[in-house]
C-alpha atoms as a PDB file:
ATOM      1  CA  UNK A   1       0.000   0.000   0.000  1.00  0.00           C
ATOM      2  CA  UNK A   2       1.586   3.006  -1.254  1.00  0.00           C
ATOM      3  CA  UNK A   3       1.753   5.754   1.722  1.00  0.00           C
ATOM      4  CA  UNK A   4       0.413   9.178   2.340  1.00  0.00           C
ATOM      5  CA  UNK A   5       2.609  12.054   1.245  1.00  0.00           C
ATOM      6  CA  UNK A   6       3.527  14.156   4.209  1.00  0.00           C
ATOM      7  CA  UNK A   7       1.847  17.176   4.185  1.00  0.00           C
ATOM      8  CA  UNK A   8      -1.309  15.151   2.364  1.00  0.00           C
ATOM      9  CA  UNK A   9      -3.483  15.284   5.566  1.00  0.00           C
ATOM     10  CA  UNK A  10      -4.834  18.299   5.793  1.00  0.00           C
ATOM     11  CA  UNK A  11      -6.489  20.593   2.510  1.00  0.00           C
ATOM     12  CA  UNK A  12      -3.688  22.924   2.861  1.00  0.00           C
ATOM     13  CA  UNK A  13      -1.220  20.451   2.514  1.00  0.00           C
ATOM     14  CA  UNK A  14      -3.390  18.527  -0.306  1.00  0.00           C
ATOM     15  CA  UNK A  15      -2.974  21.875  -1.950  1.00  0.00           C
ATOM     16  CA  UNK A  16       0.535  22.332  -1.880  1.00  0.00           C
ATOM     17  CA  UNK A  17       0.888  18.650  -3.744  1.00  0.00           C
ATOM     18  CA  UNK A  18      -1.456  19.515  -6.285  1.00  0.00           C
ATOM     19  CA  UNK A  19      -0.277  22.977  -7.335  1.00  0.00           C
ATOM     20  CA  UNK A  20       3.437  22.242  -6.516  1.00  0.00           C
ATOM     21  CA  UNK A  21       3.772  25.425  -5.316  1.00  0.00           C
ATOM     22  CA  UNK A  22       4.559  25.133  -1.943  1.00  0.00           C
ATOM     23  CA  UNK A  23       6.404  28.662  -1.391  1.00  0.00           C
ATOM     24  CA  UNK A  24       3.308  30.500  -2.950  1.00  0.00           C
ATOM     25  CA  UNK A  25       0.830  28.839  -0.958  1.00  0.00           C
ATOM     26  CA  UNK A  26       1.942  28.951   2.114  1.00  0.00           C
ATOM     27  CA  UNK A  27       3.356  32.209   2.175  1.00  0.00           C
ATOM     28  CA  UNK A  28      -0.423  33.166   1.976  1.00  0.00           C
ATOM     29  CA  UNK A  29      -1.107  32.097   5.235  1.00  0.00           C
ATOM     30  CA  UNK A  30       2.119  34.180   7.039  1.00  0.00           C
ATOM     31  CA  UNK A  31       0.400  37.535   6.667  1.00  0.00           C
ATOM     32  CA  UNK A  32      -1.802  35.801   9.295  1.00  0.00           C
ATOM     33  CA  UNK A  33       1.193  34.899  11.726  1.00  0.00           C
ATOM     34  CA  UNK A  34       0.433  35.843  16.022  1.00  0.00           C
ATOM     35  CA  UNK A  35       3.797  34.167  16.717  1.00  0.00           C
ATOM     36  CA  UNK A  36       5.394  37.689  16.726  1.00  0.00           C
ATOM     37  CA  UNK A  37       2.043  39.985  17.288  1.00  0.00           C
ATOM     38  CA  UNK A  38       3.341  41.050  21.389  1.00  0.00           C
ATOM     39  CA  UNK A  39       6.745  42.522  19.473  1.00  0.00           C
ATOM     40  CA  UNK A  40       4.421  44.400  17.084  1.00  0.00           C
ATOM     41  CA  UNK A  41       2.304  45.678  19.814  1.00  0.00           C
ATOM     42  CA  UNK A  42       5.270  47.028  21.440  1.00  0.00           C
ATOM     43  CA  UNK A  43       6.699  48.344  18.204  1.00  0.00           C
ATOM     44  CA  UNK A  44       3.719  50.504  17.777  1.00  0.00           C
ATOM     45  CA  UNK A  45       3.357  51.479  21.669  1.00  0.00           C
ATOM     46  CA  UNK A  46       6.893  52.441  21.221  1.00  0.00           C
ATOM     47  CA  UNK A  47       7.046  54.708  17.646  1.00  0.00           C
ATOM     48  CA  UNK A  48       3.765  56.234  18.968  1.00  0.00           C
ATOM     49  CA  UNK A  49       5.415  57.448  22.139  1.00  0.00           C
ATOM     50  CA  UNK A  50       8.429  59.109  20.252  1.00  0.00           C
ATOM     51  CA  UNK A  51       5.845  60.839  18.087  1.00  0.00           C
ATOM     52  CA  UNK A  52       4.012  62.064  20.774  1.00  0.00           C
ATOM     53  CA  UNK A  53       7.093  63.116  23.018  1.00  0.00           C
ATOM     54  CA  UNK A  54       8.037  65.350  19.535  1.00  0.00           C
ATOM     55  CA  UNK A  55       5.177  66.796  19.361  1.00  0.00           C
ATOM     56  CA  UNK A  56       3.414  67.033  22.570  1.00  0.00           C
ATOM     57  CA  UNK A  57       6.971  68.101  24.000  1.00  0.00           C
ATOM     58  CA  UNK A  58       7.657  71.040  22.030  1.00  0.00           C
ATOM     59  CA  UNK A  59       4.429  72.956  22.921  1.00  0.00           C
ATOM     60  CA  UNK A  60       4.942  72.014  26.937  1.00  0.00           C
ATOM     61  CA  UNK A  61       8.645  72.868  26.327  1.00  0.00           C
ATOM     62  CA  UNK A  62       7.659  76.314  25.588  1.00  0.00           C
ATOM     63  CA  UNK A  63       5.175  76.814  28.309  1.00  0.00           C
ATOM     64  CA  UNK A  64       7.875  75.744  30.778  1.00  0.00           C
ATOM     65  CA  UNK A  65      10.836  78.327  29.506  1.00  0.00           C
ATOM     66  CA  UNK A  66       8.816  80.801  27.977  1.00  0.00           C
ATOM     67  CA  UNK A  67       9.657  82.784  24.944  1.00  0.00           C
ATOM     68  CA  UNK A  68       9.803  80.430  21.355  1.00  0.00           C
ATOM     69  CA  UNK A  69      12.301  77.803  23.025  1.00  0.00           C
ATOM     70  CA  UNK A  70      10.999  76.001  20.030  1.00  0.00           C
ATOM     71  CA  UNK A  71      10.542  77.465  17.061  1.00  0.00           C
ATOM     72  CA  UNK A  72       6.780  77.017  15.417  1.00  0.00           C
ATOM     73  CA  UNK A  73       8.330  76.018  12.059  1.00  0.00           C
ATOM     74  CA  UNK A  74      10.875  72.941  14.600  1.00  0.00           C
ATOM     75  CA  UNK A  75       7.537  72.437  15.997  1.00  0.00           C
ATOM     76  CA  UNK A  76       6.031  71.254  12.690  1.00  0.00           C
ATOM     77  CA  UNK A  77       9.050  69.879  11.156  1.00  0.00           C
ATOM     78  CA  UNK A  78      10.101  67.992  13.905  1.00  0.00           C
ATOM     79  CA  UNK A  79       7.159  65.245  13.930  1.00  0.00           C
ATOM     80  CA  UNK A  80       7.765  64.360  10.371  1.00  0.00           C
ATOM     81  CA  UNK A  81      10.979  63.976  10.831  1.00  0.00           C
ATOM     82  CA  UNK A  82      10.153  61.751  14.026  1.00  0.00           C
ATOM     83  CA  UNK A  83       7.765  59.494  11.510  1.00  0.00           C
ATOM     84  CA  UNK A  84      10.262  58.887   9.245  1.00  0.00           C
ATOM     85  CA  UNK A  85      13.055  58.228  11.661  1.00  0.00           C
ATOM     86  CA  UNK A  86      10.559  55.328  13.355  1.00  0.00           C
ATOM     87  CA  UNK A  87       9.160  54.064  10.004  1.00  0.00           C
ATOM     88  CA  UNK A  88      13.060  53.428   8.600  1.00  0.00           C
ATOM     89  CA  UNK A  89      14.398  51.626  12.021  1.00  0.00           C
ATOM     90  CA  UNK A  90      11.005  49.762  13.022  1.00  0.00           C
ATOM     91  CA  UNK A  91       8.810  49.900  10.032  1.00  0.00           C
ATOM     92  CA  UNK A  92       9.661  46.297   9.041  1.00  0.00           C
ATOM     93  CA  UNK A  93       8.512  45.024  12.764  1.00  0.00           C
ATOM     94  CA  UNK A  94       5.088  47.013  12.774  1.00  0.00           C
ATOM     95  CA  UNK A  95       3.948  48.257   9.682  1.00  0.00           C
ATOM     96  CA  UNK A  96       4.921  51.583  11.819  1.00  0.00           C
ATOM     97  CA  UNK A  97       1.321  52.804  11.821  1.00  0.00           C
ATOM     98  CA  UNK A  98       1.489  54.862  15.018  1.00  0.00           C
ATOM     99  CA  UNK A  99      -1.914  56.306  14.018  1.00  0.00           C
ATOM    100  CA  UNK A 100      -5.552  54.606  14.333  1.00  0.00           C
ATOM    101  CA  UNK A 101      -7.079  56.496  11.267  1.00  0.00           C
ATOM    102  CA  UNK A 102      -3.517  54.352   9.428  1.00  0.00           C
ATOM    103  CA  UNK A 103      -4.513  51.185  10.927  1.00  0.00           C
ATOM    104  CA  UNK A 104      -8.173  51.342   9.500  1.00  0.00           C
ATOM    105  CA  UNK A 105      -7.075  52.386   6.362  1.00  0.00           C
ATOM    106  CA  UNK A 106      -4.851  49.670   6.051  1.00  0.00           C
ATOM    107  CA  UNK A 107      -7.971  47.485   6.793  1.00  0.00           C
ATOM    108  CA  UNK A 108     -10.533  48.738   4.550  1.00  0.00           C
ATOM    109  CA  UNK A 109      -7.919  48.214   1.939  1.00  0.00           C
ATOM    110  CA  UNK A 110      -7.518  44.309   2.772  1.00  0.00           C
ATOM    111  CA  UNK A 111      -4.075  44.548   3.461  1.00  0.00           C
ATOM    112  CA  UNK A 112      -4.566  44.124   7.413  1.00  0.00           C
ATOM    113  CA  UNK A 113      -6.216  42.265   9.420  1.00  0.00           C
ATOM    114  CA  UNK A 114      -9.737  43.461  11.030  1.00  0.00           C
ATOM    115  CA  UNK A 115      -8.846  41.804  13.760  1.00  0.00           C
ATOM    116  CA  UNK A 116      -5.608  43.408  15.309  1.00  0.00           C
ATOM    117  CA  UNK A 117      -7.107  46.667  14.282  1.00  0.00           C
ATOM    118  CA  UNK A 118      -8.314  47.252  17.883  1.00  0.00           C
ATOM    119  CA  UNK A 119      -5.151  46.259  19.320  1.00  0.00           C
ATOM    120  CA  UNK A 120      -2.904  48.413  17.815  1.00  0.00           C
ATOM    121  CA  UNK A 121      -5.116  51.105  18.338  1.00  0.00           C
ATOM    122  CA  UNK A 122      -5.047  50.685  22.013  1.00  0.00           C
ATOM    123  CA  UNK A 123      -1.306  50.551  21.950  1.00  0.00           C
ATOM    124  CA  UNK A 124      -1.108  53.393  20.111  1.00  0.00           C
ATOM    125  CA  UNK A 125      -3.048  55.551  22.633  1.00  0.00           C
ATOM    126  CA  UNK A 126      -0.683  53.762  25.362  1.00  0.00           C
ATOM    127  CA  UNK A 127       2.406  55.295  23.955  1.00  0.00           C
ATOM    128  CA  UNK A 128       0.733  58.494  23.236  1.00  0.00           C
ATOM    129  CA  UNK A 129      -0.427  58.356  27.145  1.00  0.00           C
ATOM    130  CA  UNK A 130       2.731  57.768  28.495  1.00  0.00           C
ATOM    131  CA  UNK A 131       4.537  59.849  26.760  1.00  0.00           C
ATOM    132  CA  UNK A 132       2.578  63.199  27.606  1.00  0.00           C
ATOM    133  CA  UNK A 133       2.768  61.252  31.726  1.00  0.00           C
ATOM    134  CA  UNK A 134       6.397  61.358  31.165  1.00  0.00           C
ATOM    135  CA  UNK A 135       6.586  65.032  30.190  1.00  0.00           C
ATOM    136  CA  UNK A 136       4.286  66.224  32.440  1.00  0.00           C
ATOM    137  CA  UNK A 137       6.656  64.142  35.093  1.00  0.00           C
ATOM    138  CA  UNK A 138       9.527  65.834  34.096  1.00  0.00           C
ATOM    139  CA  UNK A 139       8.613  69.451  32.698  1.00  0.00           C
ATOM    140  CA  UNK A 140       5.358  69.821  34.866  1.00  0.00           C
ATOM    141  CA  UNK A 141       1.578  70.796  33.637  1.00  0.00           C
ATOM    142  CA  UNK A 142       1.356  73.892  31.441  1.00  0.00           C
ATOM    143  CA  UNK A 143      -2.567  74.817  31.432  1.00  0.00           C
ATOM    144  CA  UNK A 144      -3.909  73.623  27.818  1.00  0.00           C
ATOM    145  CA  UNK A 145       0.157  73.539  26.413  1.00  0.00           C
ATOM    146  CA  UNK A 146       1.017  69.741  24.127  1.00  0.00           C
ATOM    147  CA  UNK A 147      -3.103  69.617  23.498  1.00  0.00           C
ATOM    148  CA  UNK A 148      -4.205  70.287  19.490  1.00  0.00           C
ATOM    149  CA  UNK A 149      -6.869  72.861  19.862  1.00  0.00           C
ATOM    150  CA  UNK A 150      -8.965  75.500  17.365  1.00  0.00           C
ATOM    151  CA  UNK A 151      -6.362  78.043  16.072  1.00  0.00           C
ATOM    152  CA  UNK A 152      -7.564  81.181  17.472  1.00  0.00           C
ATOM    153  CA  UNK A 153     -11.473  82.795  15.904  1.00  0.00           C
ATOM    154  CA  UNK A 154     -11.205  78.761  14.501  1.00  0.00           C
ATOM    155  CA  UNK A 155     -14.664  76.538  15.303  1.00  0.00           C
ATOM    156  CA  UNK A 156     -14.367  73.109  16.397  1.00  0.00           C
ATOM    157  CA  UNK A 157     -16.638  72.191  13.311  1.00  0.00           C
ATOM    158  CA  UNK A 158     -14.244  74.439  11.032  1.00  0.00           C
ATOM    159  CA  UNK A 159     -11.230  72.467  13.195  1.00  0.00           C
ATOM    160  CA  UNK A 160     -12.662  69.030  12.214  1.00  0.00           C
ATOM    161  CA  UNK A 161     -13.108  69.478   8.490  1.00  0.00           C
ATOM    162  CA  UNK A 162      -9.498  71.185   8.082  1.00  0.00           C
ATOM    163  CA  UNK A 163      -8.404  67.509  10.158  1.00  0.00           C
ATOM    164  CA  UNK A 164     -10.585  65.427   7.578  1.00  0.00           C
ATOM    165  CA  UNK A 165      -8.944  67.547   4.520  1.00  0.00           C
ATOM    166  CA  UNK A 166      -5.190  67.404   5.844  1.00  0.00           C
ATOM    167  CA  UNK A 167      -5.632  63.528   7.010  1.00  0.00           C
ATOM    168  CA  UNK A 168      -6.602  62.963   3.349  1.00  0.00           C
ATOM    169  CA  UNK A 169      -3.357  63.789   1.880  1.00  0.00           C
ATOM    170  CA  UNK A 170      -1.665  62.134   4.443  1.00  0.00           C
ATOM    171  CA  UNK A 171      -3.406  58.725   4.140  1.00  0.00           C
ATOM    172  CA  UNK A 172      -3.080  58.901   0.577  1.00  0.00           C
ATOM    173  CA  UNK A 173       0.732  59.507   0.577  1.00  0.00           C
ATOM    174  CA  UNK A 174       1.112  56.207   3.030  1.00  0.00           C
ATOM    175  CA  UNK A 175      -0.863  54.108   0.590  1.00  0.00           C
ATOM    176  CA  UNK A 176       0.543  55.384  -1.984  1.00  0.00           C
ATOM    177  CA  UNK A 177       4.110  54.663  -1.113  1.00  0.00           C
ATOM    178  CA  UNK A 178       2.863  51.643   0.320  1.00  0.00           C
ATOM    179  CA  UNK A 179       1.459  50.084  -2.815  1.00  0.00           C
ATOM    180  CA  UNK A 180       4.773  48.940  -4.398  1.00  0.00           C
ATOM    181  CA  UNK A 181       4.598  51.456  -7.796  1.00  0.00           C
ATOM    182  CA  UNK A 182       5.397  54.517  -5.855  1.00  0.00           C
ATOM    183  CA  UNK A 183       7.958  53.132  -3.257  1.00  0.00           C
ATOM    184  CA  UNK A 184      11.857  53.543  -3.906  1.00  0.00           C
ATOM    185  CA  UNK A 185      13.289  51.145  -0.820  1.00  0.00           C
ATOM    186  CA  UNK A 186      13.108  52.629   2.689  1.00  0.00           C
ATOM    187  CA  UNK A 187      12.915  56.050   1.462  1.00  0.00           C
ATOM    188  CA  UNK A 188       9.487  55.975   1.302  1.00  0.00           C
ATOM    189  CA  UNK A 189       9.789  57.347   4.859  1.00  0.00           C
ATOM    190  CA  UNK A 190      11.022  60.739   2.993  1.00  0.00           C
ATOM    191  CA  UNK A 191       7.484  60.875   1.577  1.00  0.00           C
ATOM    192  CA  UNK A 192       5.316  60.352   4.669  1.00  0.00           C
ATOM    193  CA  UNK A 193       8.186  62.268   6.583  1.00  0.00           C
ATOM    194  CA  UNK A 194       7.787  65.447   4.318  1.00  0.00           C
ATOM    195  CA  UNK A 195       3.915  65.297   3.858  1.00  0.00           C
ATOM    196  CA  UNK A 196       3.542  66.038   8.220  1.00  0.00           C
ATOM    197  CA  UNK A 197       6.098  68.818   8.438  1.00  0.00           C
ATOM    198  CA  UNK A 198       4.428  70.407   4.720  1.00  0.00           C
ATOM    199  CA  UNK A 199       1.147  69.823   6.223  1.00  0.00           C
ATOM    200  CA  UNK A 200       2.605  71.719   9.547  1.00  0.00           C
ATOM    201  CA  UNK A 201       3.489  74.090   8.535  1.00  0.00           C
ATOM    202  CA  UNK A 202       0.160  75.655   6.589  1.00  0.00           C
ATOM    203  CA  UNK A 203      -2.061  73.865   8.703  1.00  0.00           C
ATOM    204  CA  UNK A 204      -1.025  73.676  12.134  1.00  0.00           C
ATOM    205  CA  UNK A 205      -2.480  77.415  12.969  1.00  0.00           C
ATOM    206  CA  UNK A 206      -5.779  76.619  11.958  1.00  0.00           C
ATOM    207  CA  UNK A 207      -6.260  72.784  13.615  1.00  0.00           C
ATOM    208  CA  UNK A 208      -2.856  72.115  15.073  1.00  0.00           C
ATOM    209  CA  UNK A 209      -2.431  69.588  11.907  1.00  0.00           C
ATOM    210  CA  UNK A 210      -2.671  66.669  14.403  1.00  0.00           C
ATOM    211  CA  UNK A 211      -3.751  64.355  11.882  1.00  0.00           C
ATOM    212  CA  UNK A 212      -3.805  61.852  14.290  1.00  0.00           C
ATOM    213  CA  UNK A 213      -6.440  60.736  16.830  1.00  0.00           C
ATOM    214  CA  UNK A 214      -4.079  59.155  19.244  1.00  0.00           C
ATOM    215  CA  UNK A 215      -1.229  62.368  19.613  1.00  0.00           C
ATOM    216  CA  UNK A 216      -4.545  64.154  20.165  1.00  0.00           C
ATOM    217  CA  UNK A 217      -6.198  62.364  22.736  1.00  0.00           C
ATOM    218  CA  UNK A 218      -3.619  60.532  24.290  1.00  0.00           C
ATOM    219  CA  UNK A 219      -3.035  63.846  25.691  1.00  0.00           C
ATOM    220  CA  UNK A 220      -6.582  64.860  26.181  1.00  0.00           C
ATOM    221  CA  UNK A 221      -6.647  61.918  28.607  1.00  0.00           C
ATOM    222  CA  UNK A 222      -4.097  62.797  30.732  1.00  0.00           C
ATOM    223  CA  UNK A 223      -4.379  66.438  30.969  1.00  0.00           C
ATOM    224  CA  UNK A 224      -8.140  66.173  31.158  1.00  0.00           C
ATOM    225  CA  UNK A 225      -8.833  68.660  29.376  1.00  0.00           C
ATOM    226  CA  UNK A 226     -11.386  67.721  26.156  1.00  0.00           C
ATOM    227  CA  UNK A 227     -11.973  71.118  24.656  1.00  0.00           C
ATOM    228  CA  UNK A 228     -12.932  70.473  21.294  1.00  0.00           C
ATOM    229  CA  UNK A 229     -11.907  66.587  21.538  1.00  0.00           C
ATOM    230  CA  UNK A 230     -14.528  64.984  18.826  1.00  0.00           C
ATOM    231  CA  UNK A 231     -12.576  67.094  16.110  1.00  0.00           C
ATOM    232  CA  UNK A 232     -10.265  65.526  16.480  1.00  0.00           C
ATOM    233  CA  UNK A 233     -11.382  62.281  16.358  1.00  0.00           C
ATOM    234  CA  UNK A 234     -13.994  62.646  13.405  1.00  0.00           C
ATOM    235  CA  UNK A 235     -12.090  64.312  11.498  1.00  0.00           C
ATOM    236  CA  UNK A 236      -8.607  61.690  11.096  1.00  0.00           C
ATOM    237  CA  UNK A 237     -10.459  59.043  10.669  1.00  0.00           C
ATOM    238  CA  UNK A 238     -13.232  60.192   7.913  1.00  0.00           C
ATOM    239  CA  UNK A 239      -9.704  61.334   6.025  1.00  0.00           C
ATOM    240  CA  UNK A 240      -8.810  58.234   6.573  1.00  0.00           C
ATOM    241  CA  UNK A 241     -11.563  56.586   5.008  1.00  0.00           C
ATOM    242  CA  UNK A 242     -11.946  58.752   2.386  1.00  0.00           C
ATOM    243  CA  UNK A 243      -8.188  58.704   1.527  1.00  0.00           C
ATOM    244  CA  UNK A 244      -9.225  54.362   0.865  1.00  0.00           C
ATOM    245  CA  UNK A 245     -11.537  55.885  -1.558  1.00  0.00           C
ATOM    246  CA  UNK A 246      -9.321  57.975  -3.509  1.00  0.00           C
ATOM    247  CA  UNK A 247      -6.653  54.880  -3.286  1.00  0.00           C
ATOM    248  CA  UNK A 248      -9.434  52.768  -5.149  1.00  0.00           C
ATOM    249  CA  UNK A 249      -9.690  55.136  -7.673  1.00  0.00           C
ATOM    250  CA  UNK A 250      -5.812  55.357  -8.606  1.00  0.00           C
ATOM    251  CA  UNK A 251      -4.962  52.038  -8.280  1.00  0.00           C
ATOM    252  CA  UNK A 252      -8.257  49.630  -7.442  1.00  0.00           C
ATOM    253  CA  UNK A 253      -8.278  46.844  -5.205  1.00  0.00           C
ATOM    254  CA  UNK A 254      -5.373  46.777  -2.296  1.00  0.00           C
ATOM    255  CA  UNK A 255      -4.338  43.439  -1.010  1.00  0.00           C
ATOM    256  CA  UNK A 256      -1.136  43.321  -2.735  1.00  0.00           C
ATOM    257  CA  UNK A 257       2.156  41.619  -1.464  1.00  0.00           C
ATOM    258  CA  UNK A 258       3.406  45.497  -1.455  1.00  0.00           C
ATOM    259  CA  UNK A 259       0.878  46.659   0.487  1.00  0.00           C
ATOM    260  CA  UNK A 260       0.327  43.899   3.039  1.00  0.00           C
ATOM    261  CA  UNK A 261       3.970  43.805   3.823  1.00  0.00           C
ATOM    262  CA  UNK A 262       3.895  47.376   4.234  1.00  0.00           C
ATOM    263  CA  UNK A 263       1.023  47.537   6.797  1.00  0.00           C
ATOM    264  CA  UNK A 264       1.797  44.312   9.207  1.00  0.00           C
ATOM    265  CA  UNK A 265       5.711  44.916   8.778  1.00  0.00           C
ATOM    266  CA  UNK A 266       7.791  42.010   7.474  1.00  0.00           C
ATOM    267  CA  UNK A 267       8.609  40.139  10.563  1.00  0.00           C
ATOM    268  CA  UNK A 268       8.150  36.387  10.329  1.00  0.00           C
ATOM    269  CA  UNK A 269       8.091  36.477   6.832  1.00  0.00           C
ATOM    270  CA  UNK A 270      11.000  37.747   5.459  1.00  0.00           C
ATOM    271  CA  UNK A 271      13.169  37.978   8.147  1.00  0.00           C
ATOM    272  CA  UNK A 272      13.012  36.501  11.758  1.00  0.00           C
ATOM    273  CA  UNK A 273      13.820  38.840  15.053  1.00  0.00           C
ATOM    274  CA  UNK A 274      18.341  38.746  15.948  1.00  0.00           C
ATOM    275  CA  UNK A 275      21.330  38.836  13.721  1.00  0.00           C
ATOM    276  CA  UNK A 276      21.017  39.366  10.384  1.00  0.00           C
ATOM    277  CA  UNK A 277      23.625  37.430   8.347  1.00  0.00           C
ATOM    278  CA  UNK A 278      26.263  34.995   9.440  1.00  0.00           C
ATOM    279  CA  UNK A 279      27.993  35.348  12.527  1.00  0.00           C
ATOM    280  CA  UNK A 280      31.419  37.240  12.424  1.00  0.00           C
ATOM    281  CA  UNK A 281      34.172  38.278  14.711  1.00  0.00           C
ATOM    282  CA  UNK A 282      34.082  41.154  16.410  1.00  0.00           C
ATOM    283  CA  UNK A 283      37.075  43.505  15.608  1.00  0.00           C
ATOM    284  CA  UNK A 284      40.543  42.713  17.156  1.00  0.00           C
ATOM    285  CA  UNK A 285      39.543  39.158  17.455  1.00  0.00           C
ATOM    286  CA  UNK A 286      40.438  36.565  14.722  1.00  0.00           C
ATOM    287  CA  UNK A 287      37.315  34.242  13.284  1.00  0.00           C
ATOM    288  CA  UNK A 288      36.799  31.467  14.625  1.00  0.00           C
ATOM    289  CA  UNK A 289      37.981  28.249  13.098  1.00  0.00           C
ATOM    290  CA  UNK A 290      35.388  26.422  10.881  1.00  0.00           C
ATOM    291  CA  UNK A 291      35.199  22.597   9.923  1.00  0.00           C
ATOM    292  CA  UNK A 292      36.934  23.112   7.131  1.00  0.00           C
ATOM    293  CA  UNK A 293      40.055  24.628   8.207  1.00  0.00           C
ATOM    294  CA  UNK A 294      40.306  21.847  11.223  1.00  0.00           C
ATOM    295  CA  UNK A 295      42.348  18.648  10.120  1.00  0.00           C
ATOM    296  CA  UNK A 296      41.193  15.135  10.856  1.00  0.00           C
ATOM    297  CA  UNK A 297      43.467  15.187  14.082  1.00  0.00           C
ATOM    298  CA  UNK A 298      43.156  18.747  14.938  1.00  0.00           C
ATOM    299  CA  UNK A 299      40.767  20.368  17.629  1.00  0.00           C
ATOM    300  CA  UNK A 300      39.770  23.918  17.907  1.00  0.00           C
ATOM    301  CA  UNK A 301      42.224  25.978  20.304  1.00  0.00           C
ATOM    302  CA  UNK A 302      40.952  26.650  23.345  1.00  0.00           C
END
């Protein structure tokens, strides 16, 4: 009696017999992966809280010493530059999201996962939370100072639609570079990067160009302070949502390898977490000996 094939008894691995294309297949199946989801979570907890520190800190900064500390054009420029910083050393673990209205576009675009939507949400507003508790720990609380409110004469309705307008572009330009046609290596970070700090630096007097409902309310949350709080959440995430609408229109359907590798990150699929490479010396010390330069009779040195 001839025996089963291993790898025959289940329908995946019937599959992989009958197509003969086992790396295709099953490659499928990694996007779905927990094994590595906790390092993820802590990837996003962590990129949000260096975005938030950015741009929280400068306004708090300047309540605490007075004067323009910061300048407003840093104070734009700098969280861009934060973004792209986090998305080139961490982007690969993550997807570097560090923004719910991101997350949910990335889902309504089928190239995440419904299902850890709520989860990195939550660590999101965790690293926007601590954060703003570490600078109020360190630099004490500066009456409404690190919270995105109205520009001055500005309506919270007025507030929310200039949110929705400016999270548009920025949604766009992240699944944009994230569909594969667009993208030129890591420097797609230059694109996302450059989009906050333009974005700044028209739109932060009218809004505060948050663009982001966790950097908003993270620090809503601990300050307690929820002046004109629902702007700031209606208005990221309808750009968001609309921003998957325009993305339909340019380039249909998302769901491609390029665009589910850039929203869960790469980990687990194309690379595992430590070394990358072979091991090597470290300088001043001589390699070690392999098998092949030991002789029949010889043993390693001590």
């Amino acid at each position: 009696m001839a025996t089963e094939p291993k790898g025959a008894t289940s329908p995946t691995g019937s599959a992989l017999l009958s197509l003969e294309e086992p790396n295709s297949i099953t490659r499928r199946f990694d996007f779905w992966d927990d094994r590595y989801e906790g390092r993820r979570l802590f990837s996003e907890a962590l990129g949000t809280f260096f975005l938030v520190l950015v741009a929280v800190g400068a306004g708090m900064v300047n309540a605490r010493f007075g004067g323009n500390a910061v300048p407003s054009g840093a104070q734009v420029v700098a969280p861009g530059l934060m973004v792209a910083a986090i998305i080139l050393f961490m982007g690969a673990v993550s997807g570097a999201h560090l923004n719910p209205g991101v997350s949910i576009a990335f889902a309504l675009r089928g190239n995440f996962p419904w299902k850890r939507v709520p989860f990195y949400i939550v660590a999101q507003l965790v690293g926007a939370i601590l954060a703003t508790m570490l600078l109020w720990a360190l630099i004490g609380k500066h009456g409404a100072a690190g919270l995105t409110l109205p520009g001055h004469g500005i309506s919270t309705t007025t507030a929310m639609v200039w949110e929705l307008v400016l999270t548009v572009g920025l949604v766009s330009t992240i699944l944009g570079t994230a569909s594969g046609a667009q993208q030129v290596g890591p420097f797609a970070a230059i694109g996302v990067g450059s989009y906050i700090a333009l974005a700044g630096l028209w739109g932060a007097p009218v809004s505060g160009a948050s663009m982001n409902t966790a950097r908003s309310l993270g620090p809503a949350l601990v300050l307690n302070d929820w002046t004109s709080w629902w702007a700031y959440l209606v208005g990221p995430v309808a750009g968001a949502v609309i921003a998957v609408g325009i993305a339909f229109i340019l380039r249909g359907r998302g769901g491609g390898l390029a665009g589910t590798q850039a929203a869960q990150g790469t980990l687990g699929t194309r690379w595992q977490p430590g070394p990358i490479g072979e091991p090597t010396a470290p300088p001043g010390r001589p390699p070690a000996p392999t098998a092949g330069d030991l002789g029949s009779n010889d043993a390693p040195p001590p």
